[in-house]
PDB file of N, CA and C in Angstrom:
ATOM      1  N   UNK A   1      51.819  -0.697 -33.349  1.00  0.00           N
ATOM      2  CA  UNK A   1      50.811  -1.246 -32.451  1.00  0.00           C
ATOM      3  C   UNK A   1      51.167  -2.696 -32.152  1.00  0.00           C
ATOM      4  N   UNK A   2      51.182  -3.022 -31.048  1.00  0.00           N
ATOM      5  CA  UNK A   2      51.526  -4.321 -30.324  1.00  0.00           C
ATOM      6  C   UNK A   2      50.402  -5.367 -31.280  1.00  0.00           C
ATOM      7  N   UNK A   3      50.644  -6.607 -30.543  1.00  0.00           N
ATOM      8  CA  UNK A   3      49.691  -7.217 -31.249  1.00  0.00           C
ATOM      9  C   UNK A   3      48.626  -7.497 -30.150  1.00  0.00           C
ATOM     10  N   UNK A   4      48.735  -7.375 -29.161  1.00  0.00           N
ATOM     11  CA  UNK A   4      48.153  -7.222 -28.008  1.00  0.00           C
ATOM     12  C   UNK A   4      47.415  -6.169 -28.171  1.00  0.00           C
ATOM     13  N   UNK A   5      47.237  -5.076 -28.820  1.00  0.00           N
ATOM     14  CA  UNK A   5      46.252  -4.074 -29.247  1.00  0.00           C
ATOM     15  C   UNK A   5      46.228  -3.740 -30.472  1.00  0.00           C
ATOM     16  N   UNK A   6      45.776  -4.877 -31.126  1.00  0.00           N
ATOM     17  CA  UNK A   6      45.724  -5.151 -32.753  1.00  0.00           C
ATOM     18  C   UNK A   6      44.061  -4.604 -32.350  1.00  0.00           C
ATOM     19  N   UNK A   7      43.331  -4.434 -33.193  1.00  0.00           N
ATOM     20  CA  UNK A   7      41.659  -3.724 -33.177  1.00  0.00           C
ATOM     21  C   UNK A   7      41.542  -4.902 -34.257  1.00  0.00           C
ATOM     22  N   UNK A   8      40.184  -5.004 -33.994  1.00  0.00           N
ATOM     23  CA  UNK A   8      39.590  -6.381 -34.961  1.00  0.00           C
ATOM     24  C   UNK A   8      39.718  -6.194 -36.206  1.00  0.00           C
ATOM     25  N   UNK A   9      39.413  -4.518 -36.992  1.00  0.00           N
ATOM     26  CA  UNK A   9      39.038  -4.434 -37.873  1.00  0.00           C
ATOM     27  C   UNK A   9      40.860  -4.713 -38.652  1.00  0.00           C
ATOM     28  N   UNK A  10      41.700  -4.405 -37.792  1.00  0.00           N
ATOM     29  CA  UNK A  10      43.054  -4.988 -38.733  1.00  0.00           C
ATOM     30  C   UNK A  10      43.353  -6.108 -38.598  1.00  0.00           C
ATOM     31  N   UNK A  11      42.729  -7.192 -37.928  1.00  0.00           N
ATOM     32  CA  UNK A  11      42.465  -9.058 -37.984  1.00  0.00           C
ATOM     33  C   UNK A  11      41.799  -9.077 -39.266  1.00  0.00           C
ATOM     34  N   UNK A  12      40.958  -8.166 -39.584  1.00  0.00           N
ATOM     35  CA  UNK A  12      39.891  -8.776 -40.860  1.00  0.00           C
ATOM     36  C   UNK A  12      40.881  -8.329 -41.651  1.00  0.00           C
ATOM     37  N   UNK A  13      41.229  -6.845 -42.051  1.00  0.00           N
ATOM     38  CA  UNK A  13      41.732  -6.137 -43.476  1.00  0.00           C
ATOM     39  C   UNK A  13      43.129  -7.568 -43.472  1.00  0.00           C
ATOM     40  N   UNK A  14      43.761  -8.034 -42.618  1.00  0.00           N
ATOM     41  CA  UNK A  14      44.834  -8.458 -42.557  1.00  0.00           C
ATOM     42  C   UNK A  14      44.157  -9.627 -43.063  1.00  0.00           C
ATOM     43  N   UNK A  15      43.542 -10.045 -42.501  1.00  0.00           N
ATOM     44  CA  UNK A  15      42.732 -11.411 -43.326  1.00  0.00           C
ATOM     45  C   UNK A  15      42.076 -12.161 -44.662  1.00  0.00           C
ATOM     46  N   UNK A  16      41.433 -10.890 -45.005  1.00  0.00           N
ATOM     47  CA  UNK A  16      41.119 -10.924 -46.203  1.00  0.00           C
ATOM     48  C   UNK A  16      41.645  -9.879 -47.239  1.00  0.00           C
ATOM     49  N   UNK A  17      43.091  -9.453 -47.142  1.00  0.00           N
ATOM     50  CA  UNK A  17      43.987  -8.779 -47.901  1.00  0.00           C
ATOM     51  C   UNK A  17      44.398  -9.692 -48.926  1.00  0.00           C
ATOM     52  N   UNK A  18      44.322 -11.059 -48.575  1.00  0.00           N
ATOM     53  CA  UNK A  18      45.401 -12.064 -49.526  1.00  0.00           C
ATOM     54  C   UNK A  18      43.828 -12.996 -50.682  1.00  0.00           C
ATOM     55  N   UNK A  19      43.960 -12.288 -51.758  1.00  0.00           N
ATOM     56  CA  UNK A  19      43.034 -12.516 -52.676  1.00  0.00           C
ATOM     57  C   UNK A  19      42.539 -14.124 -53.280  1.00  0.00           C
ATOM     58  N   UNK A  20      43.287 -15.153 -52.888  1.00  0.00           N
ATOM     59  CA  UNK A  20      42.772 -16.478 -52.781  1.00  0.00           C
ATOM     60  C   UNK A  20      42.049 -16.497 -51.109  1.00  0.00           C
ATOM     61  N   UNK A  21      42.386 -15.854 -50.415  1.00  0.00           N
ATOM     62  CA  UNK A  21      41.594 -15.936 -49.406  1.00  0.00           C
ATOM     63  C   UNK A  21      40.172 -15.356 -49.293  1.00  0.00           C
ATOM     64  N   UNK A  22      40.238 -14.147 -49.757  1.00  0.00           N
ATOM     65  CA  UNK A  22      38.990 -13.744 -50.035  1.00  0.00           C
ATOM     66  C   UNK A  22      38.031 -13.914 -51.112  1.00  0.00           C
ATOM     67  N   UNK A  23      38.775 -14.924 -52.034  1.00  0.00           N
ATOM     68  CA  UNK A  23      37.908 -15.806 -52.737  1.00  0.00           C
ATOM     69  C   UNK A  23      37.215 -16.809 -52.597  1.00  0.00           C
ATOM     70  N   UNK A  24      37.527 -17.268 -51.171  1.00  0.00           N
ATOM     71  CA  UNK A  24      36.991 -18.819 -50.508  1.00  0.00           C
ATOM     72  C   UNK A  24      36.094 -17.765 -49.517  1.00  0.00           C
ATOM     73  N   UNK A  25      36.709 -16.564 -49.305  1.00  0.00           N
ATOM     74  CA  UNK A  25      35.432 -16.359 -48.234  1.00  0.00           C
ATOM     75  C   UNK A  25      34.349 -16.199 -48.953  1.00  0.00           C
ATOM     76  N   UNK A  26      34.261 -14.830 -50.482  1.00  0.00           N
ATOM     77  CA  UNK A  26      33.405 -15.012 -51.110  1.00  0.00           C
ATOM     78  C   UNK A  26      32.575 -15.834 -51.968  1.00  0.00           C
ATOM     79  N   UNK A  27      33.450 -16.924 -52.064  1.00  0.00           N
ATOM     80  CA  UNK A  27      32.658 -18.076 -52.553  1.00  0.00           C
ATOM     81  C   UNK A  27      31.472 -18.690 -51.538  1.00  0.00           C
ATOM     82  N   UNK A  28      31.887 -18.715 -50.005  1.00  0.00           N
ATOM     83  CA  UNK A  28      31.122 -19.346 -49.274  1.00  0.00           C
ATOM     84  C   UNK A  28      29.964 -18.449 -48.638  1.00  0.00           C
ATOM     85  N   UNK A  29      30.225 -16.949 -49.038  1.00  0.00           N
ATOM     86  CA  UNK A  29      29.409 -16.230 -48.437  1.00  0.00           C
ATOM     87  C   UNK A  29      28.413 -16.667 -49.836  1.00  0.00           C
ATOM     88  N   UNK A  30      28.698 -16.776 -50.743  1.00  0.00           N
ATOM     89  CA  UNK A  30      27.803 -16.893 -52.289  1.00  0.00           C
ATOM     90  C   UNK A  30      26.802 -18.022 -52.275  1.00  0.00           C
ATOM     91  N   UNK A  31      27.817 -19.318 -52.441  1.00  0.00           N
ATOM     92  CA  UNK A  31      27.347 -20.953 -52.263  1.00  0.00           C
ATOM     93  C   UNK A  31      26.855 -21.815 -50.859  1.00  0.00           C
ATOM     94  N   UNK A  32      27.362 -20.870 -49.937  1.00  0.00           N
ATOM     95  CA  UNK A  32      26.874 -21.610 -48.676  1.00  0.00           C
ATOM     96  C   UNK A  32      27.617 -22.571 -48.233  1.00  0.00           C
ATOM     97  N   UNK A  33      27.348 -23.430 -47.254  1.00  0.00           N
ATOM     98  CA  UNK A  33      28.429 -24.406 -46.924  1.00  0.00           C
ATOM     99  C   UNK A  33      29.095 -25.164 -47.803  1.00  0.00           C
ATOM    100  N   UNK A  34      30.161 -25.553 -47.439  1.00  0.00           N
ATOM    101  CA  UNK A  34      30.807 -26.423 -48.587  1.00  0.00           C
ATOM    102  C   UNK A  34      32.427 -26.968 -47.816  1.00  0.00           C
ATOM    103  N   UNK A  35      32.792 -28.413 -48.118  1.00  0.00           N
ATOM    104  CA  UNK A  35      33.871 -29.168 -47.697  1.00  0.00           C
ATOM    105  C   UNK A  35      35.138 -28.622 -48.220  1.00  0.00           C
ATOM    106  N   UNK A  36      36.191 -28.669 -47.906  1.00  0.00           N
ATOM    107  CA  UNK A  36      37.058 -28.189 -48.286  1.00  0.00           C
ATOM    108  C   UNK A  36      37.740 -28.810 -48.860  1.00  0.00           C
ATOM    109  N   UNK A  37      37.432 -30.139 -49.577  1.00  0.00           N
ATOM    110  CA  UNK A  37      37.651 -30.512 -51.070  1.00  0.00           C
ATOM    111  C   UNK A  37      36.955 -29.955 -52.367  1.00  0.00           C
ATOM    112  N   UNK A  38      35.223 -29.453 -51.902  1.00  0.00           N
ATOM    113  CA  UNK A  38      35.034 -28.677 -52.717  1.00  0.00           C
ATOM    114  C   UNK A  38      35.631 -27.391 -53.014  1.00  0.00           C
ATOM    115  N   UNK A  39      36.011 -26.682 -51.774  1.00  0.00           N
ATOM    116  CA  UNK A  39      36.419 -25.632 -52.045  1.00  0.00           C
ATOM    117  C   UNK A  39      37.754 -25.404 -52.483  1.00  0.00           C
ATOM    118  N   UNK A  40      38.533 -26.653 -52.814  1.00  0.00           N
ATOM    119  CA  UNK A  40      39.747 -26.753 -53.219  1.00  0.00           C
ATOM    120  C   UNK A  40      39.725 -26.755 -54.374  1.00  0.00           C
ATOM    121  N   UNK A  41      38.975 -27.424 -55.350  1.00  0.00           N
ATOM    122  CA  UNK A  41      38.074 -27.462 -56.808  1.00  0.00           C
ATOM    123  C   UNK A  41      38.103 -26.354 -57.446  1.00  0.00           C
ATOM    124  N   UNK A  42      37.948 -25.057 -56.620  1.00  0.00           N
ATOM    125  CA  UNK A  42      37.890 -24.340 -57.705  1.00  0.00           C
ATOM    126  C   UNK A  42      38.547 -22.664 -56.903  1.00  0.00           C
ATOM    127  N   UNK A  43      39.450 -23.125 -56.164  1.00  0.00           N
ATOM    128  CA  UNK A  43      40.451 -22.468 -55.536  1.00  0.00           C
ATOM    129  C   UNK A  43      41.857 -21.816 -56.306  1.00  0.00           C
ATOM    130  N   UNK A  44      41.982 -23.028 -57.163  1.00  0.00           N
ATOM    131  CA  UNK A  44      43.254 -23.017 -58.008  1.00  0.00           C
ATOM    132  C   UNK A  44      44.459 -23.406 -57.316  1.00  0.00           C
ATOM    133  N   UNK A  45      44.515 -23.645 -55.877  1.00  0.00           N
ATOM    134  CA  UNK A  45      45.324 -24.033 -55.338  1.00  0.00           C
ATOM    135  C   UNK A  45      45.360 -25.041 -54.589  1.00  0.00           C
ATOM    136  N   UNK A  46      46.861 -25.550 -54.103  1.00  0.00           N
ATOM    137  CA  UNK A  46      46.186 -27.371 -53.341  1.00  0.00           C
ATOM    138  C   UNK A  46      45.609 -26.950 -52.146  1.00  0.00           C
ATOM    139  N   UNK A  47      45.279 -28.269 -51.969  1.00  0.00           N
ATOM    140  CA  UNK A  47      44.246 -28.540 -50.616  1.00  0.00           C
ATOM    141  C   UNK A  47      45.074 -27.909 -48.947  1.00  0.00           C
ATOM    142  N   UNK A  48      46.425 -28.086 -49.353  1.00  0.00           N
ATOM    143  CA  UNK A  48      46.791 -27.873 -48.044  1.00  0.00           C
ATOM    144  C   UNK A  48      46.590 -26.794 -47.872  1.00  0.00           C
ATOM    145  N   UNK A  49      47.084 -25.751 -49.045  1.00  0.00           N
ATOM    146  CA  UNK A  49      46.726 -24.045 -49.347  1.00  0.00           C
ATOM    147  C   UNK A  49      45.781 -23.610 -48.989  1.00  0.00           C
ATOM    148  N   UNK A  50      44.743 -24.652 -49.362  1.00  0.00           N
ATOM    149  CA  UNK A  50      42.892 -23.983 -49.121  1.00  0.00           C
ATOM    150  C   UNK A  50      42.680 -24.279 -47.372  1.00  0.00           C
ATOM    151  N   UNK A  51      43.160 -25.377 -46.858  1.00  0.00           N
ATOM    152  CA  UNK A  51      43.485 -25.249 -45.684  1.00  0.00           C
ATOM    153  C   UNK A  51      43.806 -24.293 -44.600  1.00  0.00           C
ATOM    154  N   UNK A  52      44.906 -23.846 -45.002  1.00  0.00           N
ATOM    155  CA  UNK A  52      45.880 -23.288 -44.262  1.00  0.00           C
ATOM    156  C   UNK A  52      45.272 -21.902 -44.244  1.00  0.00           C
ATOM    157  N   UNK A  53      44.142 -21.385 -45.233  1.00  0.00           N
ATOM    158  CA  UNK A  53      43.616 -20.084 -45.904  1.00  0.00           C
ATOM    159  C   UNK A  53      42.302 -19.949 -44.513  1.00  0.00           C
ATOM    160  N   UNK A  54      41.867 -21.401 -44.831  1.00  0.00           N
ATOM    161  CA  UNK A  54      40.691 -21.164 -43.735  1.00  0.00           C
ATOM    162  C   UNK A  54      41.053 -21.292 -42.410  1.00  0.00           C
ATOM    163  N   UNK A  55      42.296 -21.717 -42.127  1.00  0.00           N
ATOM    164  CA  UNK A  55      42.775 -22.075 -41.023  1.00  0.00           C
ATOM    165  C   UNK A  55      42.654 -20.843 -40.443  1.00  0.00           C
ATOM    166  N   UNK A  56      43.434 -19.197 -41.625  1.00  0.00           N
ATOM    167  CA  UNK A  56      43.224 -17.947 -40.988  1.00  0.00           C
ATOM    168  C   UNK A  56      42.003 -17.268 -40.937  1.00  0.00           C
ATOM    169  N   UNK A  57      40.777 -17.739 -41.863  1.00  0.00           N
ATOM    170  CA  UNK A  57      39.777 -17.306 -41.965  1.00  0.00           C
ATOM    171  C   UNK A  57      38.683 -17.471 -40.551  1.00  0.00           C
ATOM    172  N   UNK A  58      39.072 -18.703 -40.089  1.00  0.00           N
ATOM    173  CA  UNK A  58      38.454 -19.077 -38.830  1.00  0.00           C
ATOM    174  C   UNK A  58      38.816 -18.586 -37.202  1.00  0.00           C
ATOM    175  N   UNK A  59      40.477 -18.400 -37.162  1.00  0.00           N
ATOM    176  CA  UNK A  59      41.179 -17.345 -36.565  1.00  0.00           C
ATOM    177  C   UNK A  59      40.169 -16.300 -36.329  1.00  0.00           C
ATOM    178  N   UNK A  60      40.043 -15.597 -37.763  1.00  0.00           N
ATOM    179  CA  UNK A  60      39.761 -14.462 -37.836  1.00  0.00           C
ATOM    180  C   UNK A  60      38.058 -14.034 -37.358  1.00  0.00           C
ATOM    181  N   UNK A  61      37.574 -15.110 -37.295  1.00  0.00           N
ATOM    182  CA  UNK A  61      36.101 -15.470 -36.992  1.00  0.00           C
ATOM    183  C   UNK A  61      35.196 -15.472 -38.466  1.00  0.00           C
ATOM    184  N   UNK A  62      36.054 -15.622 -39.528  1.00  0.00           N
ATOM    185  CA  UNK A  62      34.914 -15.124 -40.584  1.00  0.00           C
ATOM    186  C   UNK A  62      34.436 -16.954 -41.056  1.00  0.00           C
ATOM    187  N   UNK A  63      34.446 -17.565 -40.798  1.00  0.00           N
ATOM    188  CA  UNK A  63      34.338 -19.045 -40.928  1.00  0.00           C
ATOM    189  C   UNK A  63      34.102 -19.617 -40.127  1.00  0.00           C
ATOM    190  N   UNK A  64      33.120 -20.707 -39.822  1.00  0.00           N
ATOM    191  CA  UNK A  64      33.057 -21.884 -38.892  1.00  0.00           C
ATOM    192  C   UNK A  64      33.170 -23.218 -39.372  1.00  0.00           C
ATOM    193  N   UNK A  65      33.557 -23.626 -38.835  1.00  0.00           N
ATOM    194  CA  UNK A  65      33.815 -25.596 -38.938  1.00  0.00           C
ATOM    195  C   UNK A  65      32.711 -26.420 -38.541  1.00  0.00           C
ATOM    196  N   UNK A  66      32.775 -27.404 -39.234  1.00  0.00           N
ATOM    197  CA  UNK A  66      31.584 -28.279 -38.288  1.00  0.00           C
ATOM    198  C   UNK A  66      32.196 -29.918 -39.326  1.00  0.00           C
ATOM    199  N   UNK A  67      32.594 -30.557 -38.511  1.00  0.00           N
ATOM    200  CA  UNK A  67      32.890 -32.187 -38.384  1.00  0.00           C
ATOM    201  C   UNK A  67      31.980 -32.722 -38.603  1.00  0.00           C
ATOM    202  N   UNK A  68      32.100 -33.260 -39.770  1.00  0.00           N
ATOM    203  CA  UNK A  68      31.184 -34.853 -40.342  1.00  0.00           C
ATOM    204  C   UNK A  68      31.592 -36.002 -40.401  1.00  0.00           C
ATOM    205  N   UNK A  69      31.902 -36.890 -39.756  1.00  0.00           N
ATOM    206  CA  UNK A  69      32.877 -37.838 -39.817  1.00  0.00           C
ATOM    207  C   UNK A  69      34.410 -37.356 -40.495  1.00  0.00           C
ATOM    208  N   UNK A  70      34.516 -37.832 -41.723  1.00  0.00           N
ATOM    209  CA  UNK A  70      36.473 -37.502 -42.462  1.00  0.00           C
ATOM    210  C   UNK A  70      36.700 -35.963 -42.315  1.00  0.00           C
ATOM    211  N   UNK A  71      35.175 -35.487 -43.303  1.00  0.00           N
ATOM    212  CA  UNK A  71      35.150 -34.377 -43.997  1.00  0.00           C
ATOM    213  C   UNK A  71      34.525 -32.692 -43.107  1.00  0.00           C
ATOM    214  N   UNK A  72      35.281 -31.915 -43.094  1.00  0.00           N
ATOM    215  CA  UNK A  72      35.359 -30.409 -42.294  1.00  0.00           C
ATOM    216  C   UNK A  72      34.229 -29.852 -43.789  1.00  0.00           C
ATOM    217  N   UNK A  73      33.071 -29.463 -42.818  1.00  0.00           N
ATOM    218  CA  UNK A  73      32.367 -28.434 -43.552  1.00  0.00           C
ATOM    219  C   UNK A  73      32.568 -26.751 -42.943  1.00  0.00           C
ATOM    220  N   UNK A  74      32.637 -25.943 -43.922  1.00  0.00           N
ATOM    221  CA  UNK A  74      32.753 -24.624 -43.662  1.00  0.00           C
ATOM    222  C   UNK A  74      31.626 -23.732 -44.384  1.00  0.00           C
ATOM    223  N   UNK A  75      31.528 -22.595 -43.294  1.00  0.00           N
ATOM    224  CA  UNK A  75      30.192 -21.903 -43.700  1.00  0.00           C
ATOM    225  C   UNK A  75      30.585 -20.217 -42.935  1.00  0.00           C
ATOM    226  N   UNK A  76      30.460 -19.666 -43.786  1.00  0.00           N
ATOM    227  CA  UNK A  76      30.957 -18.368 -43.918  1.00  0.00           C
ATOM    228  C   UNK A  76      30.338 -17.584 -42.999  1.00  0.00           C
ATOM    229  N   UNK A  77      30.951 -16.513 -42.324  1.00  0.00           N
ATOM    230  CA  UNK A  77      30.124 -15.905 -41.018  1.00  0.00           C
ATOM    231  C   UNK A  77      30.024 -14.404 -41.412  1.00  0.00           C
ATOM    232  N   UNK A  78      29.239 -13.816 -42.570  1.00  0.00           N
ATOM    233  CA  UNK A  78      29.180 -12.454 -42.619  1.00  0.00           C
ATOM    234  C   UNK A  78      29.093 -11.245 -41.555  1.00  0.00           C
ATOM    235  N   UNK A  79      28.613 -11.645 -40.813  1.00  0.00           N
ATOM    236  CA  UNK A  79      28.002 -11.049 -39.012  1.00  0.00           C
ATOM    237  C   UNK A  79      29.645 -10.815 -38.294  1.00  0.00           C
ATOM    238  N   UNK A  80      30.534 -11.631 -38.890  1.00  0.00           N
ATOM    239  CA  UNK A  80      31.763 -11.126 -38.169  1.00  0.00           C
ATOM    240  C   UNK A  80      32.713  -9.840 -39.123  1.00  0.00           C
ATOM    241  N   UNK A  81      31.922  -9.571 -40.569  1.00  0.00           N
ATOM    242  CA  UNK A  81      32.743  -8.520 -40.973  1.00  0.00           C
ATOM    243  C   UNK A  81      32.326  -6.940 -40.417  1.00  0.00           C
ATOM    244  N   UNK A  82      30.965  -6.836 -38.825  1.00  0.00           N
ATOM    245  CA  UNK A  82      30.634  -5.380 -38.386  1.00  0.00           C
ATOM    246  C   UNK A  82      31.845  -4.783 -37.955  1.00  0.00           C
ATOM    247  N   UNK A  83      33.104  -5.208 -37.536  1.00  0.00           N
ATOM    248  CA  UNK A  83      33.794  -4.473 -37.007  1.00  0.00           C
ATOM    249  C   UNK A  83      34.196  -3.186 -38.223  1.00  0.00           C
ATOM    250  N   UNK A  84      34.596  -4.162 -39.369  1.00  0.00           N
ATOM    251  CA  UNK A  84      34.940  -2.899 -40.679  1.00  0.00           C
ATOM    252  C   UNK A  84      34.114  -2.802 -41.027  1.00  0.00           C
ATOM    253  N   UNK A  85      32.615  -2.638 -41.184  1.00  0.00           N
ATOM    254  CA  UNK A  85      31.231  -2.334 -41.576  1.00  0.00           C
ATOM    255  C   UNK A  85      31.696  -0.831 -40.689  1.00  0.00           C
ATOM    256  N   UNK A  86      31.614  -0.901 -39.271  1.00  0.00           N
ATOM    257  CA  UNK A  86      31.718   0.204 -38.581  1.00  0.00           C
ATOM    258  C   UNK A  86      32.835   0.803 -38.632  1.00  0.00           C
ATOM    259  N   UNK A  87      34.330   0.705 -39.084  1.00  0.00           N
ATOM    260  CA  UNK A  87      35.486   1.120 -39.091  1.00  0.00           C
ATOM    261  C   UNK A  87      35.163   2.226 -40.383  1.00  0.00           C
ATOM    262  N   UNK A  88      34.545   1.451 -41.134  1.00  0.00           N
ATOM    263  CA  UNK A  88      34.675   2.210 -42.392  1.00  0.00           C
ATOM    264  C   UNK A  88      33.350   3.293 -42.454  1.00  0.00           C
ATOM    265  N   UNK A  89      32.688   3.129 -41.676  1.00  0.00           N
ATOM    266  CA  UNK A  89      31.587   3.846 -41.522  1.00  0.00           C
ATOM    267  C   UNK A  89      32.270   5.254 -40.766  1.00  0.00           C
ATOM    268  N   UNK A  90      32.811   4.769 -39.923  1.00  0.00           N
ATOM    269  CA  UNK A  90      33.360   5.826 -38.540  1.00  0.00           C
ATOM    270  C   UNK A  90      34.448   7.396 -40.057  1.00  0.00           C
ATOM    271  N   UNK A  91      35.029   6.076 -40.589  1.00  0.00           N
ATOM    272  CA  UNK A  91      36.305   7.144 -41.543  1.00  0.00           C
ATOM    273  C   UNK A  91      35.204   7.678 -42.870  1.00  0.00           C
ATOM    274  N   UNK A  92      33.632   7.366 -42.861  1.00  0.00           N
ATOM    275  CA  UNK A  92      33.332   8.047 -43.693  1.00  0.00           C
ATOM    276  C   UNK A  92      32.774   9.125 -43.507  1.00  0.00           C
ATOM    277  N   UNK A  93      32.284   9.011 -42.343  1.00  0.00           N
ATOM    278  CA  UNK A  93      31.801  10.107 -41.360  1.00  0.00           C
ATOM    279  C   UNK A  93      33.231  10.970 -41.177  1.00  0.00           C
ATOM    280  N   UNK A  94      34.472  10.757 -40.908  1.00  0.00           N
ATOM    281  CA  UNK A  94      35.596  11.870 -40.742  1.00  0.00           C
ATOM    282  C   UNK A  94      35.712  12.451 -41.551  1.00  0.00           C
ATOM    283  N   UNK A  95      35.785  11.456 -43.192  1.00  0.00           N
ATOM    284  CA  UNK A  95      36.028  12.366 -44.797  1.00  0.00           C
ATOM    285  C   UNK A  95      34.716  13.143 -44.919  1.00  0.00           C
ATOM    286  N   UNK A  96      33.651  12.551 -44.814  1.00  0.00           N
ATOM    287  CA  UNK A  96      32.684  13.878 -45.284  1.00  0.00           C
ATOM    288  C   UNK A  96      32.641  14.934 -44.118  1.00  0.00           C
ATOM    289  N   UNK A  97      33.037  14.826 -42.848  1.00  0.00           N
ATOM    290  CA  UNK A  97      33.221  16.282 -42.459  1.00  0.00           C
ATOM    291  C   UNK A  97      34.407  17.085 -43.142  1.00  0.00           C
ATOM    292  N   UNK A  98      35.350  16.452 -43.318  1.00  0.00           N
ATOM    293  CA  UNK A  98      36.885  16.963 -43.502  1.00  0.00           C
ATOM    294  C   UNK A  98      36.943  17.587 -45.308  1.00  0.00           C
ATOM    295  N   UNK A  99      35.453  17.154 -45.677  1.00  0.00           N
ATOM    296  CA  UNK A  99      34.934  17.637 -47.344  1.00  0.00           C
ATOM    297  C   UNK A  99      34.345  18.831 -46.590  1.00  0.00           C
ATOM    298  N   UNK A 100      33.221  18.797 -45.750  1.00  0.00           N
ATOM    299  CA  UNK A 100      32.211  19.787 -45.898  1.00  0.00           C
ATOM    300  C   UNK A 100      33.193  20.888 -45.154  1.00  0.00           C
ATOM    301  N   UNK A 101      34.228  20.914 -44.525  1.00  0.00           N
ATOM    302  CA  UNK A 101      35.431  22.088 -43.947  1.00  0.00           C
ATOM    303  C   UNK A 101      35.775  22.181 -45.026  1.00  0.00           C
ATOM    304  N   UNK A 102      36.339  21.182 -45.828  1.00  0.00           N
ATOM    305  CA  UNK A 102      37.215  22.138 -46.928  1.00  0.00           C
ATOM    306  C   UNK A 102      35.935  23.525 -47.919  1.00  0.00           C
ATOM    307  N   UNK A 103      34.787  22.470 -47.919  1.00  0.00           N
ATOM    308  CA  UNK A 103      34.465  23.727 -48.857  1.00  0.00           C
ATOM    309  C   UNK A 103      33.416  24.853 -48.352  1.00  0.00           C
ATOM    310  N   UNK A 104      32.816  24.684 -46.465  1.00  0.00           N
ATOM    311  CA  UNK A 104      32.825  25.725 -46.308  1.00  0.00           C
ATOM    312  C   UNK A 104      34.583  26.840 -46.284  1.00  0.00           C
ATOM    313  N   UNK A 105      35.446  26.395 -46.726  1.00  0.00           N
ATOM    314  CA  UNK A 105      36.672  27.215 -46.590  1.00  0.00           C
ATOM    315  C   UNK A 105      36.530  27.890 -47.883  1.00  0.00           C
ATOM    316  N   UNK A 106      36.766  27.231 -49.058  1.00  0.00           N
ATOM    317  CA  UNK A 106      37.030  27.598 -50.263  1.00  0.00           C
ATOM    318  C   UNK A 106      35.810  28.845 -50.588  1.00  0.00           C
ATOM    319  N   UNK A 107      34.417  28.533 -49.793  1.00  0.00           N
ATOM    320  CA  UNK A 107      33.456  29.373 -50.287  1.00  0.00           C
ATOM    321  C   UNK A 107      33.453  31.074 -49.220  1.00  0.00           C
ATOM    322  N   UNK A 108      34.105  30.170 -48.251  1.00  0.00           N
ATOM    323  CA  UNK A 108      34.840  32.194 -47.481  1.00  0.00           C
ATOM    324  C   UNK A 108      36.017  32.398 -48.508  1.00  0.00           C
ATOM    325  N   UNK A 109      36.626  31.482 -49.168  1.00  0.00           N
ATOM    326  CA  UNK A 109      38.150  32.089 -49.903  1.00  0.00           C
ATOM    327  C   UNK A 109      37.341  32.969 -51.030  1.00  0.00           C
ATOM    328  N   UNK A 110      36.156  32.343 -51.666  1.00  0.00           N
ATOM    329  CA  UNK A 110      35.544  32.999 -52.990  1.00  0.00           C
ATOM    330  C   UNK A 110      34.599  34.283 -52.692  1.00  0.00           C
ATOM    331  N   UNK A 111      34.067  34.637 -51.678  1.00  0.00           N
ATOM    332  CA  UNK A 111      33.986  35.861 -50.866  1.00  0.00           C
ATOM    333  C   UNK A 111      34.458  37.118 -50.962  1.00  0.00           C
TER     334      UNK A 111
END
């Protein structure tokens, strides 16, 4: 798939696949806003890292920015994870049909 017809929900899985990343998202979905010196604190990694993390997080829409004079506050955007809310909804709806075929099958096989 081009990237030109990338679907959102593989911007997010691609996004929050990398587990220091989805630790700053879940931290901020947890704690609420917070600077990204705080969130460097307890990141485990340097600042440029925690940077560069939200840099894709905001890409991705799951983060917003907001300028205070020096210091970038960030605040987590749960409302942008519906695309895989519904992706994963759509493939649970396919597996439980693709269950309820298999075992109306098995119960004509036991017949």
């Amino acid at each position: 798939m081009s990237q030109s017809q990338t679907q959102p929900h593989d911007i997010l899985f691609r996004s929050l696949a990398d587990p220091t990343r989805r630790a700053i998202f879940e931290r901020l979905c947890r704690d609420g806003e917070q600077t990204v010196g705080a969130l460097t604190a307890g990141a485990g990694v340097s600042q440029p890292a925690v940077s560069k993390h939200l840099g894709v997080l905001k890409q991705a829409g799951l983060v917003h920015d907001r300028h205070e004079g020096r210091q970038t506050h960030y605040t987590a955007r749960p409302d942008a994870l519906t695309p895989l809310i519904d992706w994963t909804s759509r493939m649970t709806d396919f597996w439980q049909n693709r269950f309820d075929d298999l075992e109306d099958l098995l119960k004509r096989m036991d017949q």
